[in-house]
N, C-alpha and C. Protein backbone atom coordinates (compact mmCIF):
# COMPACT_ATOMS: atom_id res chain seq x y z
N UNK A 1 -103.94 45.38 -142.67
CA UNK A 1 -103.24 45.75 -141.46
C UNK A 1 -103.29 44.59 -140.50
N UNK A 2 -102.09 43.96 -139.91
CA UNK A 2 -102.28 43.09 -138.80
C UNK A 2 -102.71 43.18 -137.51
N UNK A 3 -103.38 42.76 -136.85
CA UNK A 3 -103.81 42.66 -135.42
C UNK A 3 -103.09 43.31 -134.78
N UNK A 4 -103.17 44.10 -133.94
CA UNK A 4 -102.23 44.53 -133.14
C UNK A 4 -102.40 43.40 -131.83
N UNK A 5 -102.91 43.27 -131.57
CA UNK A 5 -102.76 42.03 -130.14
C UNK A 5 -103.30 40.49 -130.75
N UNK A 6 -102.67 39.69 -131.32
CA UNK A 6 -103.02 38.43 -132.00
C UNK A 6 -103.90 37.44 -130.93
N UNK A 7 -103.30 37.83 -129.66
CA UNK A 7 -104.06 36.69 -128.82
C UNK A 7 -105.33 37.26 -128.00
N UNK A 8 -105.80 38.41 -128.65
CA UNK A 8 -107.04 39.16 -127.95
C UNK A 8 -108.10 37.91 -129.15
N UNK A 9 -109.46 37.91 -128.58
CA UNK A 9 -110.20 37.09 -129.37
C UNK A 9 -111.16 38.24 -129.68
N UNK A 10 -111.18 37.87 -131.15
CA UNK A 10 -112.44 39.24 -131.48
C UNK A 10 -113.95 38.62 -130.96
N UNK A 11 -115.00 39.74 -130.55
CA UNK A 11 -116.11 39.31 -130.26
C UNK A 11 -117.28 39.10 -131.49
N UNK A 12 -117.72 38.04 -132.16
CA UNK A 12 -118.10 38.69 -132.97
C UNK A 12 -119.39 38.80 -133.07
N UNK A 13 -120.58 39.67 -133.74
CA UNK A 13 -122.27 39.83 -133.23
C UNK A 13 -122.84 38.54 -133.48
N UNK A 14 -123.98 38.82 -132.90
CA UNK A 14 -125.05 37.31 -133.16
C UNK A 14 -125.60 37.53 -134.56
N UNK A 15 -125.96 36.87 -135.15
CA UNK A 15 -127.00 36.58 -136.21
C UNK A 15 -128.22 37.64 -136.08
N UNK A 16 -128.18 38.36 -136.85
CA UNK A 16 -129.66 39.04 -136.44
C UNK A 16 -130.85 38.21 -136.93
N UNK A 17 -132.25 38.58 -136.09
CA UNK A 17 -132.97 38.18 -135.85
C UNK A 17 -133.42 37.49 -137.17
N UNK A 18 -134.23 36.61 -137.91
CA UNK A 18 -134.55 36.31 -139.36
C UNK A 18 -133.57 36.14 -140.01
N UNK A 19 -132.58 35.91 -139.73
CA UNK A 19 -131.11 35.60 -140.81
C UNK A 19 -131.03 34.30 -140.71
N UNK A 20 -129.90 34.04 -141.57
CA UNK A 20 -130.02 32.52 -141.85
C UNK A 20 -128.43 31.77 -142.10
N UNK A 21 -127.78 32.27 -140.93
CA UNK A 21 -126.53 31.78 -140.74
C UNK A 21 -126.24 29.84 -141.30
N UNK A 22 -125.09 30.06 -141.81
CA UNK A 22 -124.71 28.99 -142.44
C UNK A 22 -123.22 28.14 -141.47
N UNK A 23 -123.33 26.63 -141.19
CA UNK A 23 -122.21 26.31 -140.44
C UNK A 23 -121.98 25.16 -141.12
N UNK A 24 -120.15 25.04 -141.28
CA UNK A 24 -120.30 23.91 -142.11
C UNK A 24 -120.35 22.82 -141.21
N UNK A 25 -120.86 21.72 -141.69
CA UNK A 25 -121.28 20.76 -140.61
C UNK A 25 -119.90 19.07 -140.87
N UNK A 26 -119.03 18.80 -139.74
CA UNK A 26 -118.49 18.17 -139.93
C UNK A 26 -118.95 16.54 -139.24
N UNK A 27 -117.82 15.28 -139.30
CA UNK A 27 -118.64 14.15 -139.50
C UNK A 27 -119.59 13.80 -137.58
N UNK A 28 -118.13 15.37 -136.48
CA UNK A 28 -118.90 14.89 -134.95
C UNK A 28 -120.15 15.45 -135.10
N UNK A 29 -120.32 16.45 -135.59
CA UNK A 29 -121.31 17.75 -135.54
C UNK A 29 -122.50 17.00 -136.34
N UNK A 30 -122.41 15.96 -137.14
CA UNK A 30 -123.83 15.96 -138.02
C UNK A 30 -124.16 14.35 -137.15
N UNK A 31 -123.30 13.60 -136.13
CA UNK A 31 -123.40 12.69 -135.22
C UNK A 31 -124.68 13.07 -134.33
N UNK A 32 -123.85 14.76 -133.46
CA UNK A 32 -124.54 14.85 -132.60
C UNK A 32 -126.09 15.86 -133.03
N UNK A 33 -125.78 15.83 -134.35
CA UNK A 33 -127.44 16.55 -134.34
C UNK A 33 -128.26 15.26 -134.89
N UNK A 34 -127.24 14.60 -135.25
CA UNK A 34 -128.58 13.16 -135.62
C UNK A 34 -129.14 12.69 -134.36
N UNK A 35 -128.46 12.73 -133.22
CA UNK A 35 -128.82 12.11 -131.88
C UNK A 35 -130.10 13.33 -131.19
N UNK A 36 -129.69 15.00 -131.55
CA UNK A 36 -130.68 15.73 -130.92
C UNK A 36 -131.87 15.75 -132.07
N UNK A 37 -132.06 15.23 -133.39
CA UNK A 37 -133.11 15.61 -134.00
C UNK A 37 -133.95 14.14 -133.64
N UNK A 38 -133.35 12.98 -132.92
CA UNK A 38 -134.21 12.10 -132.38
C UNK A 38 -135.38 12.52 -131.88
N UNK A 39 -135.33 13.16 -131.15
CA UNK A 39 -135.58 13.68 -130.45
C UNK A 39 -136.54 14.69 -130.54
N UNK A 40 -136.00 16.36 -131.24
CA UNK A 40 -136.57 17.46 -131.67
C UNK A 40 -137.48 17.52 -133.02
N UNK A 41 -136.79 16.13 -133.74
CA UNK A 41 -137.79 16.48 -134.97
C UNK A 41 -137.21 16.89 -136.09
N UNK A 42 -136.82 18.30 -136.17
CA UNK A 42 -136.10 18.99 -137.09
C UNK A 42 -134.61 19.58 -136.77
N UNK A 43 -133.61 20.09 -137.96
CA UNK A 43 -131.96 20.54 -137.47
C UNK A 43 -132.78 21.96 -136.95
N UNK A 44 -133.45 22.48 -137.06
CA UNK A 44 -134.12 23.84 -136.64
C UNK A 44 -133.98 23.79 -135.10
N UNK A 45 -135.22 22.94 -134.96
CA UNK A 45 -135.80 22.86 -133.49
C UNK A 45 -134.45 22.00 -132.52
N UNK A 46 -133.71 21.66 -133.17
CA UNK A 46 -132.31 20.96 -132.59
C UNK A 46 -131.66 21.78 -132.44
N UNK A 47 -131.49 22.66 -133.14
CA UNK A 47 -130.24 24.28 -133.07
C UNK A 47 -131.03 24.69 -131.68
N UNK A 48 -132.49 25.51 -131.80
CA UNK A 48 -132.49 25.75 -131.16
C UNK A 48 -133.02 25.77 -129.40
N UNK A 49 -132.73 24.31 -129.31
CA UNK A 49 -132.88 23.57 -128.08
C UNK A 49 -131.57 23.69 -127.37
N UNK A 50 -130.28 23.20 -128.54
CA UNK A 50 -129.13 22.95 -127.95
C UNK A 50 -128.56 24.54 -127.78
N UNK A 51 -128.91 24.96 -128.39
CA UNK A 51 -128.58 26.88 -127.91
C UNK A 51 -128.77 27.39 -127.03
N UNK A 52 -130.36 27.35 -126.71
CA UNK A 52 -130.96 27.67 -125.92
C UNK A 52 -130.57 27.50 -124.64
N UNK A 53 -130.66 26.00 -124.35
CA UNK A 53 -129.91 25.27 -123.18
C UNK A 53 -128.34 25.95 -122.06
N UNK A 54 -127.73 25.63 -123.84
CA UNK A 54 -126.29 25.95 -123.34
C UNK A 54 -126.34 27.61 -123.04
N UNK A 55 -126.89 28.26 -123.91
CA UNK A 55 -127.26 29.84 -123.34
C UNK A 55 -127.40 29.76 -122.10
N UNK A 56 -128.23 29.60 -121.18
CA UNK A 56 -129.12 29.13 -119.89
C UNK A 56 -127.70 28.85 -119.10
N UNK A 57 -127.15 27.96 -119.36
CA UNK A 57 -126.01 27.59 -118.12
C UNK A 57 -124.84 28.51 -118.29
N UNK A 58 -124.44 29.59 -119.50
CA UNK A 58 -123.59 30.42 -119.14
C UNK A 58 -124.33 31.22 -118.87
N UNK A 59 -125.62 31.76 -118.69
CA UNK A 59 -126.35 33.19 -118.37
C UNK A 59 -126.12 32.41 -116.75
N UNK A 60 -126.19 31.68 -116.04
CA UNK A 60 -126.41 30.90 -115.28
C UNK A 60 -125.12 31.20 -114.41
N UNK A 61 -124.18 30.82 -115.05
CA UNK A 61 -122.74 30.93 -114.21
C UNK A 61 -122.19 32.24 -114.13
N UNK A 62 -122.62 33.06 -115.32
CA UNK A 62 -122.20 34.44 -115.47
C UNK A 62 -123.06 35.00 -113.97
N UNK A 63 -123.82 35.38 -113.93
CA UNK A 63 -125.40 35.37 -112.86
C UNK A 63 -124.67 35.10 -111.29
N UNK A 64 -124.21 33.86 -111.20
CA UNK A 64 -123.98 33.55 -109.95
C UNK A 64 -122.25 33.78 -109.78
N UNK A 65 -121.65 34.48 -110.36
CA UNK A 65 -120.43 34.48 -110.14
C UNK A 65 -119.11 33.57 -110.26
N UNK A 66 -119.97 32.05 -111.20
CA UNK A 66 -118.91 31.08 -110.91
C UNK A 66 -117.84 31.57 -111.80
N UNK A 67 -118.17 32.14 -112.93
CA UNK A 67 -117.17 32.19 -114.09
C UNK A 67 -117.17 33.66 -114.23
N UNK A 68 -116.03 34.94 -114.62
CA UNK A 68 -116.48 35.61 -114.94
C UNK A 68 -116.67 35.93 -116.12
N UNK A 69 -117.87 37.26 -116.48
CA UNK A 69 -118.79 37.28 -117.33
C UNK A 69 -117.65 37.51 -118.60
N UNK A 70 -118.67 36.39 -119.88
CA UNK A 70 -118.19 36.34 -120.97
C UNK A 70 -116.79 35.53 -121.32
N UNK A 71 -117.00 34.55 -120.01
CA UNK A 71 -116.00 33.43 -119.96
C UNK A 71 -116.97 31.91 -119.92
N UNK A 72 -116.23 31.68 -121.00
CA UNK A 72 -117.23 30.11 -120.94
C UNK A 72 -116.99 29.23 -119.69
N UNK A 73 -118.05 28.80 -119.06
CA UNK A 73 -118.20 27.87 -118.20
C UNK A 73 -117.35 26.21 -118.79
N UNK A 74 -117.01 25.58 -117.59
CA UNK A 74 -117.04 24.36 -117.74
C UNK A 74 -118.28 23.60 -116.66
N UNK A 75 -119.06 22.76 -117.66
CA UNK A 75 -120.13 21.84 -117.02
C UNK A 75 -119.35 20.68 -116.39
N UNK A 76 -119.61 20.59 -114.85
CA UNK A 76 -119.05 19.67 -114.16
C UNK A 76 -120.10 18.78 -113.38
N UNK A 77 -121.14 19.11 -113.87
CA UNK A 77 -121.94 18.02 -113.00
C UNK A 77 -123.23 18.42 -113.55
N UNK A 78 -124.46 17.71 -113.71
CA UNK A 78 -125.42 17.62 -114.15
C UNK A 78 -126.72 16.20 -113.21
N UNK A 79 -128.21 17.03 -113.68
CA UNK A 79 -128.98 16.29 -113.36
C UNK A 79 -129.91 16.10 -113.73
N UNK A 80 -129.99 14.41 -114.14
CA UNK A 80 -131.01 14.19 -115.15
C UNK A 80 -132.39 14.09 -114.30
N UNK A 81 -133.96 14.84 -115.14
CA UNK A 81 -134.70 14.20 -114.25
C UNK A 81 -136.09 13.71 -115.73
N UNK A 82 -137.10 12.86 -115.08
CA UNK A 82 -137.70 12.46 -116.44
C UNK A 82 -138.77 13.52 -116.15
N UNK A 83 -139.31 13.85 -117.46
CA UNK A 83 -140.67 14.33 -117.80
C UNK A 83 -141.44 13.48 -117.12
N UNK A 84 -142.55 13.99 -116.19
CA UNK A 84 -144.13 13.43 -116.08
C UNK A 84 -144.95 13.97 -115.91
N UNK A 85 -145.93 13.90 -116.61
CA UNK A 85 -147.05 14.31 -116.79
C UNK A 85 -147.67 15.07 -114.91
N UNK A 86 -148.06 16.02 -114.76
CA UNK A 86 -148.63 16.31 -113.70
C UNK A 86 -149.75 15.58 -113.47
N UNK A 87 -150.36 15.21 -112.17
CA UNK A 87 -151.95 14.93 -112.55
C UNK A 87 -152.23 15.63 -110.82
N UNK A 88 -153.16 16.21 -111.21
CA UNK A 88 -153.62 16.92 -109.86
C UNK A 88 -154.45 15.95 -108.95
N UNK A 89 -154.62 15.72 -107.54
CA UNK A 89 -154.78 15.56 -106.70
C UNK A 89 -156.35 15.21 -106.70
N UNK A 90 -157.20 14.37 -106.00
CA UNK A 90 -158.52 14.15 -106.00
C UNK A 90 -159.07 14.78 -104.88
N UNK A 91 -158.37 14.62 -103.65
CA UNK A 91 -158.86 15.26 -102.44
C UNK A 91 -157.51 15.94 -101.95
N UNK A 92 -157.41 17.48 -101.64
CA UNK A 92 -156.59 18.27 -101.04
C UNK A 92 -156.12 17.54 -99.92
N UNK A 93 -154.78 17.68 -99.92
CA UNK A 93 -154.00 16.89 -98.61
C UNK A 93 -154.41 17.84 -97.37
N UNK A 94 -154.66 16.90 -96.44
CA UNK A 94 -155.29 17.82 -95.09
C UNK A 94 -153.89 18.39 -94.10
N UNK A 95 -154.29 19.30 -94.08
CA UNK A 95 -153.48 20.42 -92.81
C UNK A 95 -153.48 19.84 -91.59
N UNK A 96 -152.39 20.38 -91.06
CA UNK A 96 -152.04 20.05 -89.83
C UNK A 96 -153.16 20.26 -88.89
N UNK A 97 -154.30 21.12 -89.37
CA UNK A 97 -154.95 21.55 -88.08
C UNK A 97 -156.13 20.49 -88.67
N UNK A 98 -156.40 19.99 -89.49
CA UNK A 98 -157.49 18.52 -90.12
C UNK A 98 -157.15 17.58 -89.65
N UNK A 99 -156.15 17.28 -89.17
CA UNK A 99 -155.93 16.17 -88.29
C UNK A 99 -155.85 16.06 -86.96
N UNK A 100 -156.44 14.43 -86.86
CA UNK A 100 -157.37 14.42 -85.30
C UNK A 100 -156.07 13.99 -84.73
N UNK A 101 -156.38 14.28 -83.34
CA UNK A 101 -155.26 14.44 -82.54
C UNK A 101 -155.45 13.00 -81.08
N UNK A 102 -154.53 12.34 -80.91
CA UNK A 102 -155.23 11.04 -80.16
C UNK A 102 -153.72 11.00 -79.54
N UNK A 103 -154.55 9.75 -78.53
CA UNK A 103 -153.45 9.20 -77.80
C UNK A 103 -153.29 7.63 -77.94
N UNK A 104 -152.05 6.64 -77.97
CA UNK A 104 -152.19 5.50 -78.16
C UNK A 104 -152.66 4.65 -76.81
N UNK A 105 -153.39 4.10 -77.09
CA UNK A 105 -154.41 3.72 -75.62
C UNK A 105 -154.16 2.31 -75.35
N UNK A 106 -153.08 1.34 -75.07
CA UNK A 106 -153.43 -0.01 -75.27
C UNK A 106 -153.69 -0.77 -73.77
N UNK A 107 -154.17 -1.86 -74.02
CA UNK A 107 -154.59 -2.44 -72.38
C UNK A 107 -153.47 -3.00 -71.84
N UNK A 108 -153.26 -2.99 -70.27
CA UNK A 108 -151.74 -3.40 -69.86
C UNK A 108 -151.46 -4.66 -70.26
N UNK A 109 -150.42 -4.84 -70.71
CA UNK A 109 -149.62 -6.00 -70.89
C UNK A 109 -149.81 -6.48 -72.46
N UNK A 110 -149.87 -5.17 -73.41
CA UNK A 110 -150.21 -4.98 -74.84
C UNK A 110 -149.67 -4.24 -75.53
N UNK A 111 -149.06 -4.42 -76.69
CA UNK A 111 -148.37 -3.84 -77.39
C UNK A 111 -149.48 -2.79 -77.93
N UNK A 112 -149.28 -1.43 -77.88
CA UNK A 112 -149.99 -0.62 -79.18
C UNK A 112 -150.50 -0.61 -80.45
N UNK A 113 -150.70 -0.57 -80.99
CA UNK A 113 -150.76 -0.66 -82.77
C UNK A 113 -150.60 1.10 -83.16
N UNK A 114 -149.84 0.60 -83.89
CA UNK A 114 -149.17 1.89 -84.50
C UNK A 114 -149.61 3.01 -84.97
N UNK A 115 -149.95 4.22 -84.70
CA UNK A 115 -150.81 4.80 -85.06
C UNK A 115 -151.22 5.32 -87.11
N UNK A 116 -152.09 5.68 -86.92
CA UNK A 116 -151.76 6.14 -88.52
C UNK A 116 -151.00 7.38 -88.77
N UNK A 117 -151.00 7.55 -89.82
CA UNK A 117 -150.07 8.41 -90.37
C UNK A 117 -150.93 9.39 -90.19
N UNK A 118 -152.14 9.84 -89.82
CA UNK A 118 -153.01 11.05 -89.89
C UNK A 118 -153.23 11.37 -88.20
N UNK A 119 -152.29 10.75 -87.20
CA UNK A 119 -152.43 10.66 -85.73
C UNK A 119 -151.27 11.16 -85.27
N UNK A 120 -151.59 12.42 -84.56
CA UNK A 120 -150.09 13.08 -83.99
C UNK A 120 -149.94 12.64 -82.18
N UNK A 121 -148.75 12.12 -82.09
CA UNK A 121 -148.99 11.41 -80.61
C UNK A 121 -148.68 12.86 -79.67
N UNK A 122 -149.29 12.54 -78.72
CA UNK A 122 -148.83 13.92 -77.36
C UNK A 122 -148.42 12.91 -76.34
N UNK A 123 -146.87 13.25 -75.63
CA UNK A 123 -146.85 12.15 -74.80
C UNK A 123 -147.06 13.19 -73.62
N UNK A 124 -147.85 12.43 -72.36
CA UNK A 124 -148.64 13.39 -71.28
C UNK A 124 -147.92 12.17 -70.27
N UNK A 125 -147.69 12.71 -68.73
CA UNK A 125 -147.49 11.89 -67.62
C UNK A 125 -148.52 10.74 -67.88
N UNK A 126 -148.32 9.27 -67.49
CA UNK A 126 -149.35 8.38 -67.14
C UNK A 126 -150.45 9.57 -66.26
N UNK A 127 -151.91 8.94 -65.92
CA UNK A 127 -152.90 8.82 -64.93
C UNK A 127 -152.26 10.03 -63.66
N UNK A 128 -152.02 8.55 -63.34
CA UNK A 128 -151.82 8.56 -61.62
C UNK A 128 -150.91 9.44 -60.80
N UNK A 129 -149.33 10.17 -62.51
CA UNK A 129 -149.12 11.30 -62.30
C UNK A 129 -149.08 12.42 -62.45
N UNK A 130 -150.24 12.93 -62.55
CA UNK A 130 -150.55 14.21 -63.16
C UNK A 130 -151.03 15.02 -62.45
N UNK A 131 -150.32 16.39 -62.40
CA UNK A 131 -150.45 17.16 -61.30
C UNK A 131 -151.98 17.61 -61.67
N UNK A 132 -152.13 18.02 -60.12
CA UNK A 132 -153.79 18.43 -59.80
C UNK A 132 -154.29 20.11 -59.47
């Protein structure tokens, strides 16, 4: 029996879980998994990186409304950032209230020296005008 609507696209299920779907692999397709198994190691762990991923940015657009749902996204912009290693901290960065609080004091006819970065300036009237 023919289609009754030819230009409807059938949906068709995922792979169930433990199956072992077969794709034939042509000369772009075995390019770009040679470039992701650099990388991953195995066509396994390459499937499912590049799945995964691309899953993520249509759950992503579906989610935020850009595309509607069960319409493929187009990727228009991207951002690369590198892996690094975390390394935690030796001494906790001090709080606003750990830091000493000063004024820059220099003798007349003297430039300041700049305070440090751990010195919050308060600017107050000179001396001589400050109410009493």
């Amino acid at each position: 029996m023919a289609n009754a609507n030819p230009t409807r696209r059938r949906t068709a299920a995922a792979p169930a879980a433990g199956s072992r779907p077969s794709v034939r692999i042509d000369a772009d397709l075995a390019a770009d998994l040679a470039d992701l198994m650099r990388v991953h190691g195995s066509f396994t762990e390459a499937v499912r990186q590049a799945v995964g991923q691309l899953a993520g940015i249509y759950r992503t657009a579906w989610a935020y409304g850009i595309v509607p749902s069960d319409t493929a996204p187009t990727l228009a912009a991207f951002q690369f950032s590198t892996p690094t290693p975390v390394t935690p901290r030796r001494t906790p960065a001090p709080t606003p209230s750990d830091r000493p609080v000063g004024h820059v004091i220099a003798d007349p006819g003297q430039t300041p020296a700049p305070p440090s970065p751990a010195v919050r300036l308060h600017y107050a009237p000179a001396p001589d005008h400050q109410h009493r």
